[in-house]
Structure formats: structure tokens, C-alpha cells
Protein backbone atom coordinates (compact mmCIF):
# COMPACT_ATOMS: atom_id res chain seq x y z
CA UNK A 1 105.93 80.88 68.05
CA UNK A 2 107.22 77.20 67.49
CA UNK A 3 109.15 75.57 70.02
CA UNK A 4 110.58 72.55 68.35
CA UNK A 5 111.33 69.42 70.37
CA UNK A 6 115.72 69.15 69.86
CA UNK A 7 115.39 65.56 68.38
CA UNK A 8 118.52 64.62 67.41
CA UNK A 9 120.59 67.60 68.45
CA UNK A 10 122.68 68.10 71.73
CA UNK A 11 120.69 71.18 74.26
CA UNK A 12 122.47 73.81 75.36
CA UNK A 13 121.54 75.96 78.36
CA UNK A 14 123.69 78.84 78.41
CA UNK A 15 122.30 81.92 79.33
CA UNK A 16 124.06 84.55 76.81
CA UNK A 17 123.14 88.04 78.93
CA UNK A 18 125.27 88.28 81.97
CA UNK A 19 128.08 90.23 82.01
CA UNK A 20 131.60 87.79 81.78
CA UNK A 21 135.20 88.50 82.60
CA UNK A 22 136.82 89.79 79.04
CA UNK A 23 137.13 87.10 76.42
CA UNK A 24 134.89 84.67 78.08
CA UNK A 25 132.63 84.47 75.72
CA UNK A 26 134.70 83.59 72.75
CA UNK A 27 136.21 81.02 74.43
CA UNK A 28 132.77 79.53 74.99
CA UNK A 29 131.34 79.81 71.75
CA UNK A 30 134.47 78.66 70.50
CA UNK A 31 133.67 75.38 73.02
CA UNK A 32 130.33 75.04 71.80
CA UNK A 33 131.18 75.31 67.63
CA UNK A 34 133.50 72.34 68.37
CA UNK A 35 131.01 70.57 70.89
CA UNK A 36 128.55 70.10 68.13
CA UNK A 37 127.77 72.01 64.12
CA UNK A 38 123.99 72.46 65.43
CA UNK A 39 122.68 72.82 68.91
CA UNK A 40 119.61 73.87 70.59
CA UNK A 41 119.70 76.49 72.76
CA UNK A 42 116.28 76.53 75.65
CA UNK A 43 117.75 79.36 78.11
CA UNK A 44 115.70 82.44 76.93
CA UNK A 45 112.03 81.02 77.18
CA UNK A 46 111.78 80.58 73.63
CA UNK A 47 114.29 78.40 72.07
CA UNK A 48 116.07 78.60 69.12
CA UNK A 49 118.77 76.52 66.77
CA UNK A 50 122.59 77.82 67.15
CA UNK A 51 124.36 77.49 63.80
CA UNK A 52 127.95 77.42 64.50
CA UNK A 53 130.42 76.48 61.67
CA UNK A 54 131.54 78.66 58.85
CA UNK A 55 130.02 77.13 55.61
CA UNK A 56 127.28 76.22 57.83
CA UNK A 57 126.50 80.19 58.88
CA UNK A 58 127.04 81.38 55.39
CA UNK A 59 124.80 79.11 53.89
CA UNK A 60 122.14 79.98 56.12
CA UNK A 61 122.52 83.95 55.21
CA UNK A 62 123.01 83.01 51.85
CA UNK A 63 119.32 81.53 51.93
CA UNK A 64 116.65 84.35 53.00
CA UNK A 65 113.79 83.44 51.37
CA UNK A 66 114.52 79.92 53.37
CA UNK A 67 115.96 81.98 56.58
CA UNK A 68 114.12 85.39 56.63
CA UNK A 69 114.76 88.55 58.22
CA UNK A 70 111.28 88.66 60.29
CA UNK A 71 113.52 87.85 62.79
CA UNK A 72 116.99 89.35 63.19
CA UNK A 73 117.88 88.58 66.81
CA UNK A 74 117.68 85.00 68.54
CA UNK A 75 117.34 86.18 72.29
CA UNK A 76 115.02 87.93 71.76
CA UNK A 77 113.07 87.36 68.54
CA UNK A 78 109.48 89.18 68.81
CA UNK A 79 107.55 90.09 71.16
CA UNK A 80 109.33 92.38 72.74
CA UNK A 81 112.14 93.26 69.88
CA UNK A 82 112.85 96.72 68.60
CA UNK A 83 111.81 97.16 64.94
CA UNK A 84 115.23 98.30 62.97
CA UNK A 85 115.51 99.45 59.29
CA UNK A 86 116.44 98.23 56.69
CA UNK A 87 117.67 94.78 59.21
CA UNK A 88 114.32 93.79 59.43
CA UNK A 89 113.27 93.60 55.77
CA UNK A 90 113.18 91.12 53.11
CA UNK A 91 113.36 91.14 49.69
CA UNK A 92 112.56 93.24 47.82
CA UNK A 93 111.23 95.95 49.99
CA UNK A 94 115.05 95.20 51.31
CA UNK A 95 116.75 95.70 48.21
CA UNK A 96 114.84 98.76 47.42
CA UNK A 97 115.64 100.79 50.83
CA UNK A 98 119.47 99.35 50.54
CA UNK A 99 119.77 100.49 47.11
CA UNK A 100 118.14 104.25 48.58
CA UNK A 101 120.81 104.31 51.15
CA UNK A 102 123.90 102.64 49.68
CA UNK A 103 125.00 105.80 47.97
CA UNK A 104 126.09 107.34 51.61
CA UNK A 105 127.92 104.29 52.42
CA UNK A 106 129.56 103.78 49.61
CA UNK A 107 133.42 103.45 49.13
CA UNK A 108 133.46 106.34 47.55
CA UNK A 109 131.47 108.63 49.93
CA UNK A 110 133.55 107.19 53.00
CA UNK A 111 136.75 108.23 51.23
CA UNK A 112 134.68 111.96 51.28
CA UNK A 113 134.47 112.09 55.00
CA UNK A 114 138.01 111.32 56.06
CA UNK A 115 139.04 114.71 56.48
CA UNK A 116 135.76 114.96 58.75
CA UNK A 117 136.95 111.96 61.14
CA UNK A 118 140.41 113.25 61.36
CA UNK A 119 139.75 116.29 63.15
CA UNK A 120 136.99 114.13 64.99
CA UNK A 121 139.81 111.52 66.39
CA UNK A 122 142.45 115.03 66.68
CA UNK A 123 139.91 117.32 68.58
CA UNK A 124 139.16 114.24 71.06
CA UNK A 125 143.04 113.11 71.57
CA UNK A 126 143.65 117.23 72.29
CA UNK A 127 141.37 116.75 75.18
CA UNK A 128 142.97 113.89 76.68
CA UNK A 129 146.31 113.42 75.84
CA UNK A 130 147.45 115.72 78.49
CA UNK A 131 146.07 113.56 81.36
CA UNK A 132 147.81 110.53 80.86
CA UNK A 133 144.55 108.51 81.81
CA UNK A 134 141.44 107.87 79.75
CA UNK A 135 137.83 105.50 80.33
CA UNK A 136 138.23 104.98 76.72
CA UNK A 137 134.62 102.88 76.66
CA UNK A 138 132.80 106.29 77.69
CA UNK A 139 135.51 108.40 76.55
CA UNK A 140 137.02 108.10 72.99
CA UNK A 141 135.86 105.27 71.76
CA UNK A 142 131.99 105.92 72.27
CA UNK A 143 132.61 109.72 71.47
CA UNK A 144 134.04 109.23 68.22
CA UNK A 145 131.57 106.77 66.29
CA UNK A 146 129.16 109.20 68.23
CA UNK A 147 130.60 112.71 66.96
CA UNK A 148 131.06 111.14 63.43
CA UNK A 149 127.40 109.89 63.27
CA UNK A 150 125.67 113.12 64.05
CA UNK A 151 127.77 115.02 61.92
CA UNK A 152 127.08 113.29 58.65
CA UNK A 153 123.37 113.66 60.13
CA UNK A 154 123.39 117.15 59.93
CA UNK A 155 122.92 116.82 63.71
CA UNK A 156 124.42 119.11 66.54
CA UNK A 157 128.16 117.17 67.87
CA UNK A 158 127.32 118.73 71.44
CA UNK A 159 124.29 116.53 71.23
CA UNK A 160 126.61 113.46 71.58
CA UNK A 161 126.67 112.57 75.76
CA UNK A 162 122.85 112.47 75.65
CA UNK A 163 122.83 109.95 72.54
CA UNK A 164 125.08 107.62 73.96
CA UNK A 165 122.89 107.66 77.25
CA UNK A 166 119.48 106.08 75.16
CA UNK A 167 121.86 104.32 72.73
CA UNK A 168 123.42 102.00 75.86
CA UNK A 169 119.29 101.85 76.95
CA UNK A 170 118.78 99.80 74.00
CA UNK A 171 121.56 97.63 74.15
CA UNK A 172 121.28 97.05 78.03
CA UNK A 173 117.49 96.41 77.51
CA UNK A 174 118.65 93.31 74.74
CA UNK A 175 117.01 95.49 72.01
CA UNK A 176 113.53 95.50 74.23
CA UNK A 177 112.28 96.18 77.43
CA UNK A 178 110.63 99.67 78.27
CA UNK A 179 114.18 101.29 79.22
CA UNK A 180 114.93 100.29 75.55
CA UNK A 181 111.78 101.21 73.88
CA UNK A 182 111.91 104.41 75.86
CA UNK A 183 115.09 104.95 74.57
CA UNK A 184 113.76 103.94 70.96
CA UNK A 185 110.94 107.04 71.48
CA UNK A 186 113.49 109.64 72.43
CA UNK A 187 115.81 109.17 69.63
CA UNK A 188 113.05 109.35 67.13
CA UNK A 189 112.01 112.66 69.10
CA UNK A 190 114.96 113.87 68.45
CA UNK A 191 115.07 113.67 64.92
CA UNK A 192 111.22 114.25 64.46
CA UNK A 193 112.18 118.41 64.58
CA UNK A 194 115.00 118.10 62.49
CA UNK A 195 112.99 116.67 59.65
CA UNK A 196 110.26 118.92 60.02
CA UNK A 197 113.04 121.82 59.44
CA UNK A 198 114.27 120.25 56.43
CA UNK A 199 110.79 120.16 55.02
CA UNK A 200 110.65 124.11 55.13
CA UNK A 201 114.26 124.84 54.18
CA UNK A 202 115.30 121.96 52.61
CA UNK A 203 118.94 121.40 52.08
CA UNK A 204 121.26 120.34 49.04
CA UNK A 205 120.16 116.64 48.42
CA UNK A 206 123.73 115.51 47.38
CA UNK A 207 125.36 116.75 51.13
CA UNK A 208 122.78 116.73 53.36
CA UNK A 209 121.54 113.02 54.75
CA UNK A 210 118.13 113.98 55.94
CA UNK A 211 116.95 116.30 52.92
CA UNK A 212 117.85 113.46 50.98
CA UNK A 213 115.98 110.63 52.52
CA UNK A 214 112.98 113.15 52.65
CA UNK A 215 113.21 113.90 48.74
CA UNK A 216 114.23 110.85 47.38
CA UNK A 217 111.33 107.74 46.80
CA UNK A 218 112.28 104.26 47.94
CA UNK A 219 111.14 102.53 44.96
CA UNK A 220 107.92 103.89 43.72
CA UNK A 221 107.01 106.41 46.66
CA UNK A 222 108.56 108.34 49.58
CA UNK A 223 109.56 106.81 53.26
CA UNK A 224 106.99 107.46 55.94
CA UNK A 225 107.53 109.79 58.66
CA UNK A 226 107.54 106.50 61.11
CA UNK A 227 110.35 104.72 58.45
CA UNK A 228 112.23 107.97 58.19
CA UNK A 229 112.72 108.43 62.23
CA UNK A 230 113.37 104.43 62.21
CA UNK A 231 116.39 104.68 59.60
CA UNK A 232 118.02 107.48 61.74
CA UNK A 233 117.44 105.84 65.28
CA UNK A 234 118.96 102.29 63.29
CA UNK A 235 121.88 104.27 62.12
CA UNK A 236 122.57 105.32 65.71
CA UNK A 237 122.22 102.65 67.43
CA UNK A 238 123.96 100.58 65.11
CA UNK A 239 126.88 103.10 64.24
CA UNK A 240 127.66 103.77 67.45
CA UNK A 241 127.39 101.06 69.47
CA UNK A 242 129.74 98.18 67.14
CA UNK A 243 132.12 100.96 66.84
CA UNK A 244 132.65 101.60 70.37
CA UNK A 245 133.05 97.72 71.13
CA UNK A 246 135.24 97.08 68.66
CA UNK A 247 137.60 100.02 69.07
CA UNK A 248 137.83 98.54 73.11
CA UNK A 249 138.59 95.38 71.92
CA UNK A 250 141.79 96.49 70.00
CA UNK A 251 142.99 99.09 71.67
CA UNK A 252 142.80 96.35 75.00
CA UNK A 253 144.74 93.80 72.37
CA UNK A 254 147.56 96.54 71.44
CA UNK A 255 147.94 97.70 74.83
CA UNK A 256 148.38 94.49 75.60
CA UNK A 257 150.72 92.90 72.65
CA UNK A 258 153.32 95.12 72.18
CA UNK A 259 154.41 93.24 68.72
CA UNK A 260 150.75 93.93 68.07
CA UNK A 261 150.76 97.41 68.46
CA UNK A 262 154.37 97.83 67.07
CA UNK A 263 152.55 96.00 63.98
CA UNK A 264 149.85 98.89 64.10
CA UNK A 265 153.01 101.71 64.13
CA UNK A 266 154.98 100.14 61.64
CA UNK A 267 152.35 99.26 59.27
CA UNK A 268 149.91 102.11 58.52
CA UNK A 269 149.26 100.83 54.93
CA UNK A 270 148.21 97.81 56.33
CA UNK A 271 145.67 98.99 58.48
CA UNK A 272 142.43 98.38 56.77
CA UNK A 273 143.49 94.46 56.73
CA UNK A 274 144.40 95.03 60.63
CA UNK A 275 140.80 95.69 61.27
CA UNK A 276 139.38 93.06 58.93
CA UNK A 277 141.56 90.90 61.53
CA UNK A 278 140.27 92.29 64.40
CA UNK A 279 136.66 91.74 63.37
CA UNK A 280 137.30 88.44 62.61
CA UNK A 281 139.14 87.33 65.66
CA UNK A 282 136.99 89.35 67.85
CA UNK A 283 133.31 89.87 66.05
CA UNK A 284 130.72 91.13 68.03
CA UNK A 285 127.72 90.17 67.02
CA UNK A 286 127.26 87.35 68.91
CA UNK A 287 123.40 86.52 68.58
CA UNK A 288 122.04 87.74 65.14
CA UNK A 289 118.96 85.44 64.44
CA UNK A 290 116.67 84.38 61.44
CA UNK A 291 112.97 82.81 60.77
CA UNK A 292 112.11 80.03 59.44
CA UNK A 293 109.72 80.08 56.69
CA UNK A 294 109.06 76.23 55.92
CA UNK A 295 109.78 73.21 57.30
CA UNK A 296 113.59 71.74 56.66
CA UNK A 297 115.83 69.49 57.13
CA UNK A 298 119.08 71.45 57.78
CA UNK A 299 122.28 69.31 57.91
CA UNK A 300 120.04 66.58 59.60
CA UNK A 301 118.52 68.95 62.11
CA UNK A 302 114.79 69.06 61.15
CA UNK A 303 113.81 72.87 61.46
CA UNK A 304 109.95 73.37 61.86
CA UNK A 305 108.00 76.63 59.97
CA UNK A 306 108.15 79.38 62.70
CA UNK A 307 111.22 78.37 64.50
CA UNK A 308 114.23 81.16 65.33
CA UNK A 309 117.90 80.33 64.12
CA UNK A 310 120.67 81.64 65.98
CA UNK A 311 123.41 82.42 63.22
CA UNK A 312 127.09 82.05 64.94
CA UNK A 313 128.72 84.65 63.41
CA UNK A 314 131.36 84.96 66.22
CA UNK A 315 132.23 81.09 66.14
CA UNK A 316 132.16 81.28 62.49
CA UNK A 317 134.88 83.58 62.26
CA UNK A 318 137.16 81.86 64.35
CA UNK A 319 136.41 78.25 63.18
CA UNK A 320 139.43 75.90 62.51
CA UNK A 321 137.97 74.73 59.39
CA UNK A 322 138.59 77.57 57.25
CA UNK A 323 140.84 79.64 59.03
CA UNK A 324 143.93 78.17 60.17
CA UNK A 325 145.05 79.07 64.27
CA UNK A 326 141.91 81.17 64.46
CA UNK A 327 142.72 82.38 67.50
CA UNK A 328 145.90 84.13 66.60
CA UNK A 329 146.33 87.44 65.70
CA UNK A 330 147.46 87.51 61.97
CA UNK A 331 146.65 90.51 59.51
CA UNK A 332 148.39 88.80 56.47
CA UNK A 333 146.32 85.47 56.27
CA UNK A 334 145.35 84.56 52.56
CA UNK A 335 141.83 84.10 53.39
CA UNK A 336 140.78 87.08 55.07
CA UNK A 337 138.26 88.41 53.12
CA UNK A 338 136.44 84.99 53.80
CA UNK A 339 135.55 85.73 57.45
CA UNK A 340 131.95 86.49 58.27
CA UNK A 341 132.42 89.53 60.46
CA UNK A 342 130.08 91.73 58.05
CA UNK A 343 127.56 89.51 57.59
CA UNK A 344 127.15 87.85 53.69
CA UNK A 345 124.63 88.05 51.49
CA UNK A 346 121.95 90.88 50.52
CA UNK A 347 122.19 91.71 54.41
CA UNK A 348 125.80 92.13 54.55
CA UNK A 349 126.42 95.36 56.98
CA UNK A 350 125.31 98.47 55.51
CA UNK A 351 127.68 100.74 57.14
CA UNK A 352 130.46 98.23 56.86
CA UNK A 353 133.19 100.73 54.76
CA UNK A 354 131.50 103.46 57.12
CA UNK A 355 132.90 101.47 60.07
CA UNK A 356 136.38 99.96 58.42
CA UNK A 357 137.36 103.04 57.90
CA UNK A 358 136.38 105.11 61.31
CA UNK A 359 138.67 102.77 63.03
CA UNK A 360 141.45 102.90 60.53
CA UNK A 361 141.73 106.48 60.81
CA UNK A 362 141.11 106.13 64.64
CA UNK A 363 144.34 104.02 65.24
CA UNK A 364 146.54 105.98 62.71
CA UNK A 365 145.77 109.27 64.26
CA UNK A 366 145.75 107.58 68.05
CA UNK A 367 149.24 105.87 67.36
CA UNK A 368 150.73 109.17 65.94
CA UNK A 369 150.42 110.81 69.66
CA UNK A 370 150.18 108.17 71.80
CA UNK A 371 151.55 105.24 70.73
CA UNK A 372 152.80 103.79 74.31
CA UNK A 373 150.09 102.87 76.67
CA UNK A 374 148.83 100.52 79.08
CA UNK A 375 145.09 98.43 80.29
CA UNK A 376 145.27 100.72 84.23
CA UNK A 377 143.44 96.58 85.60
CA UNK A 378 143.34 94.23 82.34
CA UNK A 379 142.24 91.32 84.71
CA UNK A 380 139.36 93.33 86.15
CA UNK A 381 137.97 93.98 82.71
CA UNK A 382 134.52 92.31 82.28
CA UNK A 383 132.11 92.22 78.85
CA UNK A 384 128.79 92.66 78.31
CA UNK A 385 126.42 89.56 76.82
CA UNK A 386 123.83 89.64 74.16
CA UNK A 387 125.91 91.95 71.26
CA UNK A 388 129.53 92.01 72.72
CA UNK A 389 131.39 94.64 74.44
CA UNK A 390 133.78 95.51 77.29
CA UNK A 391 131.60 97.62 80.32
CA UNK A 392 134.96 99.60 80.97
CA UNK A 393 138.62 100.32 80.03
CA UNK A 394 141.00 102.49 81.63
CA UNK A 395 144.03 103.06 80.06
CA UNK A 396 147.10 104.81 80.60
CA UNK A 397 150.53 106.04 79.64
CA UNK A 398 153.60 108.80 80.20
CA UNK A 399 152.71 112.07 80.03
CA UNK A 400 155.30 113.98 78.04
């Protein structure tokens, strides 16, 4: 690994792990976009280069044969990272594994499974409607992505509590240590069976997830058994965990902005752009990192072979430059679609309709029932580092 000397860039040594009161880290990245474009960053043993600014982060994913995806996290870049699929490909084994998958997360096949995540977000408000309290970031919000996921999976709902409990492994190890590789092995155990039972009675291709990534070759020949458990254990960790967050960050924003939520009532046909302005103003991904793959000179920061990038995809979405008050909660601005809350390029998110539209249908069917609530302690509300999300939220509201 190359440590390169920060000549002619300001150092940085924020530690980006520890848990934070709620919001604190925005407001710091937001400090450090405007402290300096490109900064090194030597608080995680190895450092790495923190790309902050919009055109700046864009150009960067726009490049990955310059920027490649041997590397997809900057805190923790190798040797003791957790080997996701397709994330951690490049072109064109990349292309070829998007291009097997892209079919379930298309538009189209999203628009198939709404009926499937209204009774998901129906059956879960039945259960807790009636108590007039909820820990939404165990409870609804985690259950829901969770619920979803395994369905499409062909996998058992009631197998949902234990899921969660190795997919919050990983992301409290920083995708590594041995709680999250542990967690890594028991997810793959879990769909090891499943697979095998596919193989002797498969099922119809076209509905069922598994029986299709067993029958169908990525390019010119099947997926491994070890690339076939990897996929599903990506897909949950991924799918659940970015859900969860981001449904706790707006549901703490409407409880909190009543014009906000009134917005969310009012408004149902605006809802998909309500959540593109959510993920902008509040993106999680806070860390996503690239390789190096020759020496450059990037915006007069000399980048050596070898060395990890940190791409700012949270202070790129909020950055003055291109998006005017970024700070401000505003579903209608003209340049929405340019935020960087997906990702851009060949890597853009995979499951990014998938997720859109769990949410959408999340806060139409919560609002229906419930559309009055409250944070139970909104100053006592703390976030976890490394990939963004709030450790707890109580909320509460009349009981009718």
C-alpha cells in the first residue's frame, strides 16, 4: 500500500468511526468541502485523498479505469475489507454481472413488486399503530427493507430478526473485523441450503431470484457457488442497511418539520422527488473509496499508483456550487437529478429504483395512518460513523 507524502494539500485528522450527536457529521464534511477541494486524510493508519466538491467527485467516478473499484471503501481499503459483488469489480467482468442482474432491478420489475411492499409497510403499521410508541431504527424501518429483501429472495420473512442481527455485525465491524466476517460466513450459510434446493427443484427462472442466478451464465459461463452466496449476502447487506438509515433520517426530519411532513401529506405525487431530496440533503454514504491505478496529477494534487481516494459523496451533494442553499429542504429544485446520492457512472447503485421506491411506498402508506407524530428525545439522538445512520429513534403520537 502507498502512503503518499500530502505535498501541497492541507491534512486532516478526523477520525470518521465514532458515534456523533445527529447531524454532526454533515455539518463537518460540509466544513471540510469548503476548508479545501482536496485534503489528506492520516487518521485510519493508512491514508487516503478526500475528494470533496461536486464536479470534482463525479469526475473521479466518471474515470474507473483511472480510479478503480479494487478498492471501494477508504477506511478501510484492504486488508481487512469484506469482498462485495458486483461493488468490487471492474470493467468488464462489472458490466457483465450488472447486465445479469439489472433485469430484477429494473424500473419495470420494481413497479411488479409494489403490491408486495404494500402489505409489507400495512402488516408492520397493524402491529404498531395501536401502541402509540415505536424504536423505528429496530422496528419499522429495519423490518421493512428486511421483510422486502427476503421475500423477493424466495427467503422465509420470519427469518428477518436474525438477518438484521449479522447485517448490523458488518456495518459495526466497518465492513471487517471478525464480528463482521463472522457475520459475512453466516449469511452465506444461510443461503448455501437454499441454493442447493433450487438445484433439485428448480423454480420458474422469470419469478424466482435464486433459480435464476443459478441458470443463467454471466457472460460466457455460470457464477460460482462462492460468487453466488456473495451476490445474496451484498444484496442484504446493502438493501437493508441504506434503507433503514435513510428511512430514520426522514421520518426524524418530518417529525420534526411539520411543513415538511404536511409537504409529504399533501403531495403524494410528488413523492419519488421527496426522496431524491432526502438522499441528497442527507446521503449516507459517507466514505466510498477508489484505487489508483497510475500516477496523476489530480487538480494539482499529485496522486501516486496504489494510493486510496476517498470520494465525498455526502459533501458533494450538498455543495454550494451546484446546488443552491444545499442545506434546505426543497423537493422542487431544477437540478435534482444532478445530485450524486446514487453514485454516477457504470457503478451507479444497483438497487437504486429498488430503494426509491421502498421508501415512497413506505411514507405514503405510513402517512395514511399515522400522519401526526413526534422524535420521544430528538436531542438525545446520536449517529453512527463510517456509512451513516441514527443508533436509535423513538417516536410517538395519539393513539386514536
Amino acid at each position: 500500500m502507498t502512503i503518499s507524502p500530502p505535498t501541497g494539500c492541507p491534512v486532516n485528522h478526523t477520525d470518521f468511526t465514532p458515534a456523533k450527536p445527529a447531524l454532526s457529521y454533515w455539518k463537518l464534511l460540509d466544513d471540510l468541502r469548503e476548508e479545501a477541494p482536496i485534503m489528506w486524510n492520516d487518521a485510519h493508519g493508512v491514508g487516503f485523498w478526500m475528494v470533496q466538491r461536486h464536479d470534482q467527485v463525479l469526475e473521479v467516478m466518471q474515470q474507473p479505469k483511472l480510479f478503480s473499484n479494487d478498492v471501494i471503501q477508504a477506511i478501510n481499503p484492504r486488508e481487512d475489507a469484506i469482498y462485495f459483488l458486483p461493488n468490487m469489480l471492474n470493467a468488464p467482468e462489472h458490466n457483465d454481472m450488472r447486465r445479469l442482474l439489472n433485469r430484477w432491478f429494473s424500473p419495470a420489475a420494481v413497479r411488479k413488486a409494489e403490491p408486495l411492499m404494500v402489505e409489507r409497510a400495512n402488516s408492520l403499521i397493524d402491529e404498531l399503530i395501536g401502541e402509540g410508541r415505536h424504536e423505528m431504527m429496530t422496528g419499522f424501518a429495519m423490518r421493512y427493507p428486511t421483510d422486502l429483501l427476503l421475500q423477493i429472495l424466495g427467503m422465509p420473512v420470519e427469518d428477518g430478526p436474525q438477518m438484521v442481527q449479522w447485517v448490523e455485525a458488518i456495518f459495526g465491524g466497518a465492513f471487517g473485523g471478525e464480528g463482521g466476517h463472522a457475520a459475512v460466513d453466516k449469511i452465506k450459510a444461510y443461503f448455501a441450503p437454499a441454493f442447493e434446493e433450487r438445484r433439485k427443484n428448480p423454480g420458474d427462472p422469470e419469478t424466482d431470484f435464486l433459480t435464476y442466478l443459478l441458470q443463467t451464465p454471466m457472460g460466457d459461463s455460470l457464477l460460482s457457488d462462492e460468487d453466488l452466496l456473495t451476490v445474496c449476502m451484498t444484496m442484504m447487506t446493502a438493501g437493508l442497511d441504506t434503507t433503514r438509515s435513510a428511512l430514520g433520517y426522514i421520518f426524524r426530519d418530518l417529525a420534526l418539520n411539520d411543513d415538511h411532513r404536511t409537504y409529504v401529506i399533501e403531495n403524494t405525487d410528488r413523492l419519488p422527488d421527496v426522496v431524491e431530496e432526502f438522499v441528497r440533503l442527507h446521503n449516507l454514504i459517507m466514505q466510498p473509496g477508489r484505487e489508483v491505478t497510475e500516477d496523476v496529477d489530480f487538480h494539482g494534487v499529485h496522486m501516486k499508483k496504489g494510493d486510496v481516494v476517498w470520494i465525498g459523496i455526502a459533501q458533494a451533494c450538498r455543495d454550494p456550487r451546484e446546488f443552491a442553499d444545499p442545506t434546505t429542504f426543497d423537493p422542487d429544485r431544477d437540478n435534482l437529478g444532478k445530485h450524486l446520492g446514487w453514485g454516477a457512472g457504470g457503478h451507479r447503485c444497483i438497487g437504486m429504483h429498488l430503494a426509491r421506491h421502498e421508501i415512497v411506498v413506505a411514507l405514503r402508506e405510513w402517512h395514511k395512518r399515522i400522519p401526526d407524530y413526534r422524535v420521544v428525545d430528538p436531542d438525545g439522538l446520536m449517529e453512527r460513523g463510517v456509512q451513516l445512520s441514527l443508533q436509535s429513534m423513538e417516536l410517538e403520537w395519539d393513539r386514536r
